[in-house]
C-alpha atoms as a PDB file:
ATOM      1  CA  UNK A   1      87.459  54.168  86.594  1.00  0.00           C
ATOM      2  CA  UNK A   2      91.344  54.397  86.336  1.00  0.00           C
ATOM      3  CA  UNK A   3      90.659  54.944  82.671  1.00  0.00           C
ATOM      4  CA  UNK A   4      89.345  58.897  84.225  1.00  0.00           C
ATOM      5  CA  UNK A   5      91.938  59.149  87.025  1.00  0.00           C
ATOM      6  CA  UNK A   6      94.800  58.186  84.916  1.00  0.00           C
ATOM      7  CA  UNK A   7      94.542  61.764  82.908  1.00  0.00           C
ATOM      8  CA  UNK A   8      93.657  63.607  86.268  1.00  0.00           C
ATOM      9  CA  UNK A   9      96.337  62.191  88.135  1.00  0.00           C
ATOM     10  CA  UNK A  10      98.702  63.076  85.274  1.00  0.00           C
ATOM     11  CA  UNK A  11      97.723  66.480  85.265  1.00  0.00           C
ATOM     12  CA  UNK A  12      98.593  67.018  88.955  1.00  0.00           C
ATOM     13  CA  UNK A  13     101.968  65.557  88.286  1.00  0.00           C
ATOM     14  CA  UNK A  14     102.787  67.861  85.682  1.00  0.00           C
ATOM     15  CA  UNK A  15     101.189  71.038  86.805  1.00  0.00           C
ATOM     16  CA  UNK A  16     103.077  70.283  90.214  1.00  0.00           C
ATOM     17  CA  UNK A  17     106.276  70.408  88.233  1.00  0.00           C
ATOM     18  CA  UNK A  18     105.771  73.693  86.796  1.00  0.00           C
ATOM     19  CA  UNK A  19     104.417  75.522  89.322  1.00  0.00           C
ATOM     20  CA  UNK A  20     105.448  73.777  92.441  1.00  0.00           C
ATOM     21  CA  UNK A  21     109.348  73.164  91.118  1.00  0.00           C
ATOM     22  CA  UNK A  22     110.119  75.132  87.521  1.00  0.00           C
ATOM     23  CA  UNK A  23     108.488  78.195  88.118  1.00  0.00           C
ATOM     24  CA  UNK A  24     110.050  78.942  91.904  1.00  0.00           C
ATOM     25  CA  UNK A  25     113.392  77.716  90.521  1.00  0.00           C
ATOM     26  CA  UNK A  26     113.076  80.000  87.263  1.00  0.00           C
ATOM     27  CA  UNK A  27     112.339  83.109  89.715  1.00  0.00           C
ATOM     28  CA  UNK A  28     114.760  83.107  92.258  1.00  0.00           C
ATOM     29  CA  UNK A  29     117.392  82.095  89.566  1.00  0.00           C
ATOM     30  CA  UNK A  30     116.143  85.304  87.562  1.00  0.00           C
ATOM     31  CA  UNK A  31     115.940  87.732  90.603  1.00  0.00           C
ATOM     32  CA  UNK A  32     119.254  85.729  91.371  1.00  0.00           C
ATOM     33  CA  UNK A  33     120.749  87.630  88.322  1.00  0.00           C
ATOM     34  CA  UNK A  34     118.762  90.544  88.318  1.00  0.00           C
ATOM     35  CA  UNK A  35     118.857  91.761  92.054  1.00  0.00           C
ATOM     36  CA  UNK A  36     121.394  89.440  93.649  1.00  0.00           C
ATOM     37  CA  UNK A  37     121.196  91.762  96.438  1.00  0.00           C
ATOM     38  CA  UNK A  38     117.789  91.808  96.781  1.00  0.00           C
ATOM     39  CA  UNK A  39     117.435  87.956  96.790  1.00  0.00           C
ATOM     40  CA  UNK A  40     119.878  87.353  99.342  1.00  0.00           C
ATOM     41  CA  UNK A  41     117.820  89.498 101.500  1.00  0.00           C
ATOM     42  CA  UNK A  42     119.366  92.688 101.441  1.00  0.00           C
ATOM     43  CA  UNK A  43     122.671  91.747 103.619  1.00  0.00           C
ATOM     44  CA  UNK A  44     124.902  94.271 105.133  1.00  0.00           C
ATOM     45  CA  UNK A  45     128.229  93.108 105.787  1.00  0.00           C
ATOM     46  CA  UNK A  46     130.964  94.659 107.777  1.00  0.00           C
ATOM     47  CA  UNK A  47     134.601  93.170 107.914  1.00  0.00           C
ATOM     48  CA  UNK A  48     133.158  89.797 106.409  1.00  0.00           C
ATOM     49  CA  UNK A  49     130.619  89.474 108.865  1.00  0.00           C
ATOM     50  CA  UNK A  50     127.036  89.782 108.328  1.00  0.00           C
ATOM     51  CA  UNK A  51     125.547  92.476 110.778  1.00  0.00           C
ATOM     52  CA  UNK A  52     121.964  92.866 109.852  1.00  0.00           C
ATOM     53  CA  UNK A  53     119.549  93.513 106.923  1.00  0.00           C
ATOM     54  CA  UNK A  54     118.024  97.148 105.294  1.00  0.00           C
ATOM     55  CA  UNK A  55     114.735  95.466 105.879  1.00  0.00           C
ATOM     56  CA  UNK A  56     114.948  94.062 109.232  1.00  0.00           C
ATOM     57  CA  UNK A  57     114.744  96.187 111.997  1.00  0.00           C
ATOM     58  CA  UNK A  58     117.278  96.156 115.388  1.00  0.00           C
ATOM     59  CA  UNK A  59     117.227  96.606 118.945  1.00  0.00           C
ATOM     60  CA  UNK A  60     119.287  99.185 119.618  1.00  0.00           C
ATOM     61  CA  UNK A  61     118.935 100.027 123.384  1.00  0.00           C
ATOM     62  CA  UNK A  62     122.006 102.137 124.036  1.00  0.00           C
ATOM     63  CA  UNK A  63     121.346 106.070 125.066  1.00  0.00           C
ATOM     64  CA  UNK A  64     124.429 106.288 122.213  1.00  0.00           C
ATOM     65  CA  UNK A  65     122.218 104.794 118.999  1.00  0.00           C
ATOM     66  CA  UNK A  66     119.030 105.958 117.737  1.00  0.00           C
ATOM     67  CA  UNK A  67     115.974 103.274 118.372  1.00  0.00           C
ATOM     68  CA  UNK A  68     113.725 102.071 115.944  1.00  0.00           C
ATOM     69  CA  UNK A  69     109.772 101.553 116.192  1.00  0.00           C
ATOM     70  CA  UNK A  70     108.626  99.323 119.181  1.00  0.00           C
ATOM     71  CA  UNK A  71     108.338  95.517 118.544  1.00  0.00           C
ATOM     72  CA  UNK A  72     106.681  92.666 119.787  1.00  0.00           C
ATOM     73  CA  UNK A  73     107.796  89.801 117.825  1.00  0.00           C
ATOM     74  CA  UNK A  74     107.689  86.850 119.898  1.00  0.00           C
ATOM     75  CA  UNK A  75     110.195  84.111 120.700  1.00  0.00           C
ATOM     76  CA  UNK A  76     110.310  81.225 123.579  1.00  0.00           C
ATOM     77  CA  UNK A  77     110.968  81.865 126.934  1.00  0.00           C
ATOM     78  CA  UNK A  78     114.309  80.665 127.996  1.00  0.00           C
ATOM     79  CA  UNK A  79     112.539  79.679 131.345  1.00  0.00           C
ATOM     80  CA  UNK A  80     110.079  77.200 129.914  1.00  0.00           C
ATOM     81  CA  UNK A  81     109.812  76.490 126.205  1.00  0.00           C
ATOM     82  CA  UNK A  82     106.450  75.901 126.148  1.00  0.00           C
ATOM     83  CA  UNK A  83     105.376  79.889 126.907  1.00  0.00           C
ATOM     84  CA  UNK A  84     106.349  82.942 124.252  1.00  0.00           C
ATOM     85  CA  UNK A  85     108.158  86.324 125.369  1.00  0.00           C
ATOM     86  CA  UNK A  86     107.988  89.408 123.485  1.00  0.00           C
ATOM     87  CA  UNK A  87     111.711  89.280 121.402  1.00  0.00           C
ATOM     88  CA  UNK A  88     112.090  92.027 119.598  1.00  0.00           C
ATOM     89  CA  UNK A  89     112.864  92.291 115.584  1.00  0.00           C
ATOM     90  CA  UNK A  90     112.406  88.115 115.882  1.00  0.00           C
ATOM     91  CA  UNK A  91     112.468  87.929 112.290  1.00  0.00           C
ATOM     92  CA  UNK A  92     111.640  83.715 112.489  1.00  0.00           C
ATOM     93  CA  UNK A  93     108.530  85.510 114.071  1.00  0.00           C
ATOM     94  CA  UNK A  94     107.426  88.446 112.176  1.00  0.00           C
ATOM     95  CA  UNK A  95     103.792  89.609 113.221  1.00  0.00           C
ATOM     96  CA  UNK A  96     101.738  92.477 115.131  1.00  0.00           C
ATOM     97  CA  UNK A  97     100.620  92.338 118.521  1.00  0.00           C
ATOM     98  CA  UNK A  98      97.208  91.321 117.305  1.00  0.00           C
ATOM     99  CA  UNK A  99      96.002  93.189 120.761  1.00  0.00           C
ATOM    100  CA  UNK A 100      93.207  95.637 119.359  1.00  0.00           C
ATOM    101  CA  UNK A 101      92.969  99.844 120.540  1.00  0.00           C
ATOM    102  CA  UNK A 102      90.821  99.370 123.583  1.00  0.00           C
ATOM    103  CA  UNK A 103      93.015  96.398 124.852  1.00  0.00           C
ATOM    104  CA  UNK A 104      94.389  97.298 128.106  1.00  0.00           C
ATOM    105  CA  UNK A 105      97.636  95.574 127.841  1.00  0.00           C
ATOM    106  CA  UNK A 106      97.808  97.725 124.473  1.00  0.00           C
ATOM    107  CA  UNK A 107      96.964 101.063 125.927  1.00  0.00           C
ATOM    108  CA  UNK A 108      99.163 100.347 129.303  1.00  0.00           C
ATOM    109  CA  UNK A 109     102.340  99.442 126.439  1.00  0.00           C
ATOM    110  CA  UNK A 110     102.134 102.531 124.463  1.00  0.00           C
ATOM    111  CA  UNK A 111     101.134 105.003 127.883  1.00  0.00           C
ATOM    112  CA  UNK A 112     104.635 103.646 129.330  1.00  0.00           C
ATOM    113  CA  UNK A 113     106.625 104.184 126.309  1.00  0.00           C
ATOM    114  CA  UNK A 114     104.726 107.631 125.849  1.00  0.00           C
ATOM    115  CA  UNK A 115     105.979 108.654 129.516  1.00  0.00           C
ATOM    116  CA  UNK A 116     109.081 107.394 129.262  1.00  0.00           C
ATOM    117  CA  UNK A 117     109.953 109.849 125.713  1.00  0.00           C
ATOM    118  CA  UNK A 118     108.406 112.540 127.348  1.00  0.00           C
ATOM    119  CA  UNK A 119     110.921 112.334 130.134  1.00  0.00           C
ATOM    120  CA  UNK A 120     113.624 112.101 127.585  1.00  0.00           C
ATOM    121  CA  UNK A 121     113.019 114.752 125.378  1.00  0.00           C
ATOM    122  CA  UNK A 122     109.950 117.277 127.516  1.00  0.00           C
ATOM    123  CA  UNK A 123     108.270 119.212 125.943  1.00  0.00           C
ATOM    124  CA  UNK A 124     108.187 118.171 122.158  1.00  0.00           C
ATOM    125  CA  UNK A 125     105.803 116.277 120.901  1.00  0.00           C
ATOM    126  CA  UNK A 126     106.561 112.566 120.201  1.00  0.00           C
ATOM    127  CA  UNK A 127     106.239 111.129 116.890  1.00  0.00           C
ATOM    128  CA  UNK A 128     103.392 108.696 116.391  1.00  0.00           C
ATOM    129  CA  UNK A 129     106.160 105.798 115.139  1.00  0.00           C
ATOM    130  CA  UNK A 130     107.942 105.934 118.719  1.00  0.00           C
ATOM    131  CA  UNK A 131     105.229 104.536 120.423  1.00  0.00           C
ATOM    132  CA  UNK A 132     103.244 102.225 117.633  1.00  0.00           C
ATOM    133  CA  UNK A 133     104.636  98.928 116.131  1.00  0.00           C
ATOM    134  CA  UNK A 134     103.945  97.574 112.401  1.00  0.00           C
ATOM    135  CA  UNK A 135     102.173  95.196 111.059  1.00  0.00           C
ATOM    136  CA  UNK A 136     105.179  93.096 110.639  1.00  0.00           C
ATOM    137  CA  UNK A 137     107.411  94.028 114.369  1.00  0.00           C
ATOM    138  CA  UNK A 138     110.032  94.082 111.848  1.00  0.00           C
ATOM    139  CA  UNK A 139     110.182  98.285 110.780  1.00  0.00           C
ATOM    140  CA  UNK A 140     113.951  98.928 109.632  1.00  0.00           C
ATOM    141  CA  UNK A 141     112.841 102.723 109.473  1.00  0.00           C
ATOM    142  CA  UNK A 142     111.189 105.470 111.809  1.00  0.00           C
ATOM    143  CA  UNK A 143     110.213 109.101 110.352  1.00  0.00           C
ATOM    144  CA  UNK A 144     112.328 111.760 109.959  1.00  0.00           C
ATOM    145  CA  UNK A 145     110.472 113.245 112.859  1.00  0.00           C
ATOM    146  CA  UNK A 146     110.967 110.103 114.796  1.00  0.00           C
ATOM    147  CA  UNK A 147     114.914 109.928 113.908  1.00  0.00           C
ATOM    148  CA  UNK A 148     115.014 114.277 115.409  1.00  0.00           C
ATOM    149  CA  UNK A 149     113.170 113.830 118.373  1.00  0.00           C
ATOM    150  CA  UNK A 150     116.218 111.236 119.804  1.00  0.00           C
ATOM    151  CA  UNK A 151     118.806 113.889 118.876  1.00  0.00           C
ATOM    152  CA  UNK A 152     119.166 115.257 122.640  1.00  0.00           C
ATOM    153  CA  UNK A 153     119.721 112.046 123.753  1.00  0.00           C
ATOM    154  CA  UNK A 154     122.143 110.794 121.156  1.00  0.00           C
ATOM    155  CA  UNK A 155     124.124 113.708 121.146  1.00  0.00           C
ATOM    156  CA  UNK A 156     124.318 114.304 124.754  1.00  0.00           C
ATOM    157  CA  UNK A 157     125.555 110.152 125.487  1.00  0.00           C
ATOM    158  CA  UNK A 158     127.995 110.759 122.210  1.00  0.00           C
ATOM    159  CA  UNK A 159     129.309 114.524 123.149  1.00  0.00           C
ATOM    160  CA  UNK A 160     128.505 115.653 119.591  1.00  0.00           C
ATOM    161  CA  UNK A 161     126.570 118.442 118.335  1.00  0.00           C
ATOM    162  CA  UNK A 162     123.283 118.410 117.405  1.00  0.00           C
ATOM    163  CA  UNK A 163     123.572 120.033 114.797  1.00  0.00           C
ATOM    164  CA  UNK A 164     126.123 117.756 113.236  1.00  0.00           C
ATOM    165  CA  UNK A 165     123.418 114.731 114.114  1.00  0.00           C
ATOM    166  CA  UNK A 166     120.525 116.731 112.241  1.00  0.00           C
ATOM    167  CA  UNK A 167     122.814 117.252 109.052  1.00  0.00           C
ATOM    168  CA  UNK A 168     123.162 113.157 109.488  1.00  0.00           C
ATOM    169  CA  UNK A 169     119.384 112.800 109.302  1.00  0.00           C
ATOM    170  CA  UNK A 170     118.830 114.925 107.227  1.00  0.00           C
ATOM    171  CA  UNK A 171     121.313 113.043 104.511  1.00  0.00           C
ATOM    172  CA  UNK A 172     120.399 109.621 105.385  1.00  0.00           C
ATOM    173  CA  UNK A 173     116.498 110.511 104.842  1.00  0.00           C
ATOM    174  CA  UNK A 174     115.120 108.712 102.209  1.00  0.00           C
ATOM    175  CA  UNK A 175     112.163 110.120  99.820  1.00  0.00           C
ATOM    176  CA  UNK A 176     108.814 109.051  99.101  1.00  0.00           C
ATOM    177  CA  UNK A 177     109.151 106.118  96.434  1.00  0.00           C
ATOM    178  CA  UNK A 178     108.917 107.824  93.054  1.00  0.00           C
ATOM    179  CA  UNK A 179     108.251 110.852  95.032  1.00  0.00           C
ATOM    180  CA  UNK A 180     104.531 109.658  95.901  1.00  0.00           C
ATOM    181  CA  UNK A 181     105.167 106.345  97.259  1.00  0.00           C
ATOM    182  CA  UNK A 182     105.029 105.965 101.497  1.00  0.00           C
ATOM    183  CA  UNK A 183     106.521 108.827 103.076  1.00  0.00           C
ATOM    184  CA  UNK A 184     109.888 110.004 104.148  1.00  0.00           C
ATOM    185  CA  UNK A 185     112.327 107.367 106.301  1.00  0.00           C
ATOM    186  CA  UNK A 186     114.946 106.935 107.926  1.00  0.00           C
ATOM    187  CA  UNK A 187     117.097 103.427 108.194  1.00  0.00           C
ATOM    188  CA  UNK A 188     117.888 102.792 111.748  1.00  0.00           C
ATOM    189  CA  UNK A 189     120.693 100.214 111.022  1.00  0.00           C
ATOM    190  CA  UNK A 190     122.200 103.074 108.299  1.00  0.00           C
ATOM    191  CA  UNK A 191     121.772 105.629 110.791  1.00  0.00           C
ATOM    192  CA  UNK A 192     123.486 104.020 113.362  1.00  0.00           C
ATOM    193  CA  UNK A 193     126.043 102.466 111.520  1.00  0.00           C
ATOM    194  CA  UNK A 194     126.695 106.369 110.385  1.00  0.00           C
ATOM    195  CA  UNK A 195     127.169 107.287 113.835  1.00  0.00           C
ATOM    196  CA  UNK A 196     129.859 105.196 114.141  1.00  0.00           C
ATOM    197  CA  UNK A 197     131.628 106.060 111.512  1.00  0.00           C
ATOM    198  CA  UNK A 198     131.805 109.706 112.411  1.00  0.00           C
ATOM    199  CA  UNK A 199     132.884 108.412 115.934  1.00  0.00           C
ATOM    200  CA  UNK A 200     136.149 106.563 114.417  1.00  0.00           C
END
C-alpha cells in the first residue's frame, strides 16, 4: 500500500510547490515589474499620504463633491458586533445587495434615492447609475450623464460656473476601452480631486 501512496503523495507535494508557491510568487513578482502600479492596487497618493484607489469607489456626501453610484457594502455595527450595517465602498466587503427587483426593501432603496435627485435637480431625467449599485458596491466611476446631472448642485455649493464644471467632465471622461470596450466614465475620486484643485 505505501508502495502506491508514496508516488501520489509526492505528486501533491510537488504540484503544491508550483502552483500553490512558484507560480503566485513568479506573477506578482512579474506584474511587480511590469505594472508596479497596477499591483499595488492602483494607489493615489497626495502629500505622502495614501487617499484612495482608481478602482475603489468613495463616499463623498458633501453638496460640494460629485457622488458616486449607491453602495451597500456591509460592515459591523458599532452597536453590537454580531449584526452587519450597510458601509459604503467597504472594500474588506465587496458584494451586491443580493436583494432581487421585486424585493421591497430594493424597490423602497432606489424610490427614495429616485425622489431625493429629483428634488435636486427637477425636471431632468436621472441617470440609471444614480440610483443602481454594482455587482461589486465598489464602482470608482458613474456615466458621463451621471457626473452632468450633479452639476447644479456642485456648482451652486462651490459658486462656480457650470460651465467651467461641464468642461471638467467633459476632460476627465474616459472612452470606451479600445473604443468598443464598456462605455464612457467618469472617476469620481479624479473628479473630485479636480475640483479641488481648481478651488486652490
Amino acid at each position: 500500500m505505501l508502495k502506491q501512496l508514496r508516488p501520489a503523495l509526492v505528486m501533491i507535494v510537488i504540484f503544491t510547490a508550483i502552483t500553490g508557491l512558484a507560480y503566485p510568487l513568479a506573477m506578482t513578482g512579474i506584474s511587480g515589474m511590469l505594472f508596479p502600479k497596477q499591483a499595488e492596487g492602483s494607489l493615489i497618493v497626495e502629500n505622502g499620504t495614501v487617499i484612495g484607489s482608481e478602482l475603489i469607489g468613495q463616499n463623498f456626501a458633501s453638496e460640494k463633491y460629485f457622488h458616486g453610484r449607491p453602495s451597500v457594502t456591509l460592515g459591523p455595527d458599532p452597536a453590537d458586533p454580531s449584526k452587519s450595517v450597510v458601509v459604503p465602498y467597504n472594500a474588506a466587503n465587496s458584494m451586491g445587495s443580493n436583494l432581487g427587483p421585486a424585493n421591497p426593501a430594493l424597490i423602497e432603496r432606489v424610490k427614495t434615492d429616485l425622489e431625493k435627485l429629483k428634488a435636486e435637480n427637477p425636471g431632468q431625467p436621472v441617470p440609471i447609475d444614480l440610483v443602481t449599485t454594482t455587482g461589486s458596491g465598489l464602482d470608482p466611476d458613474i456615466s458621463p450623464e451621471g457626473a452632468l446631472f450633479q452639476l447644479p448642485r456642485v456648482a451652486k455649493a462651490r459658486g462656480v460656473p457650470e460651465d467651467k464644471l461641464r468642461d471638467l467632465v467633459s476632460d476627465l471622461t474616459q472612452a470606451p476601452i479600445l473604443g468598443i470596450l464598456g462605455e464612457p466614465r467618469v472617476n469620481v475620486l479624479a473628479l473630485n480631486r479636480a475640483l479641488d484643485a481648481m478651488a486652490k
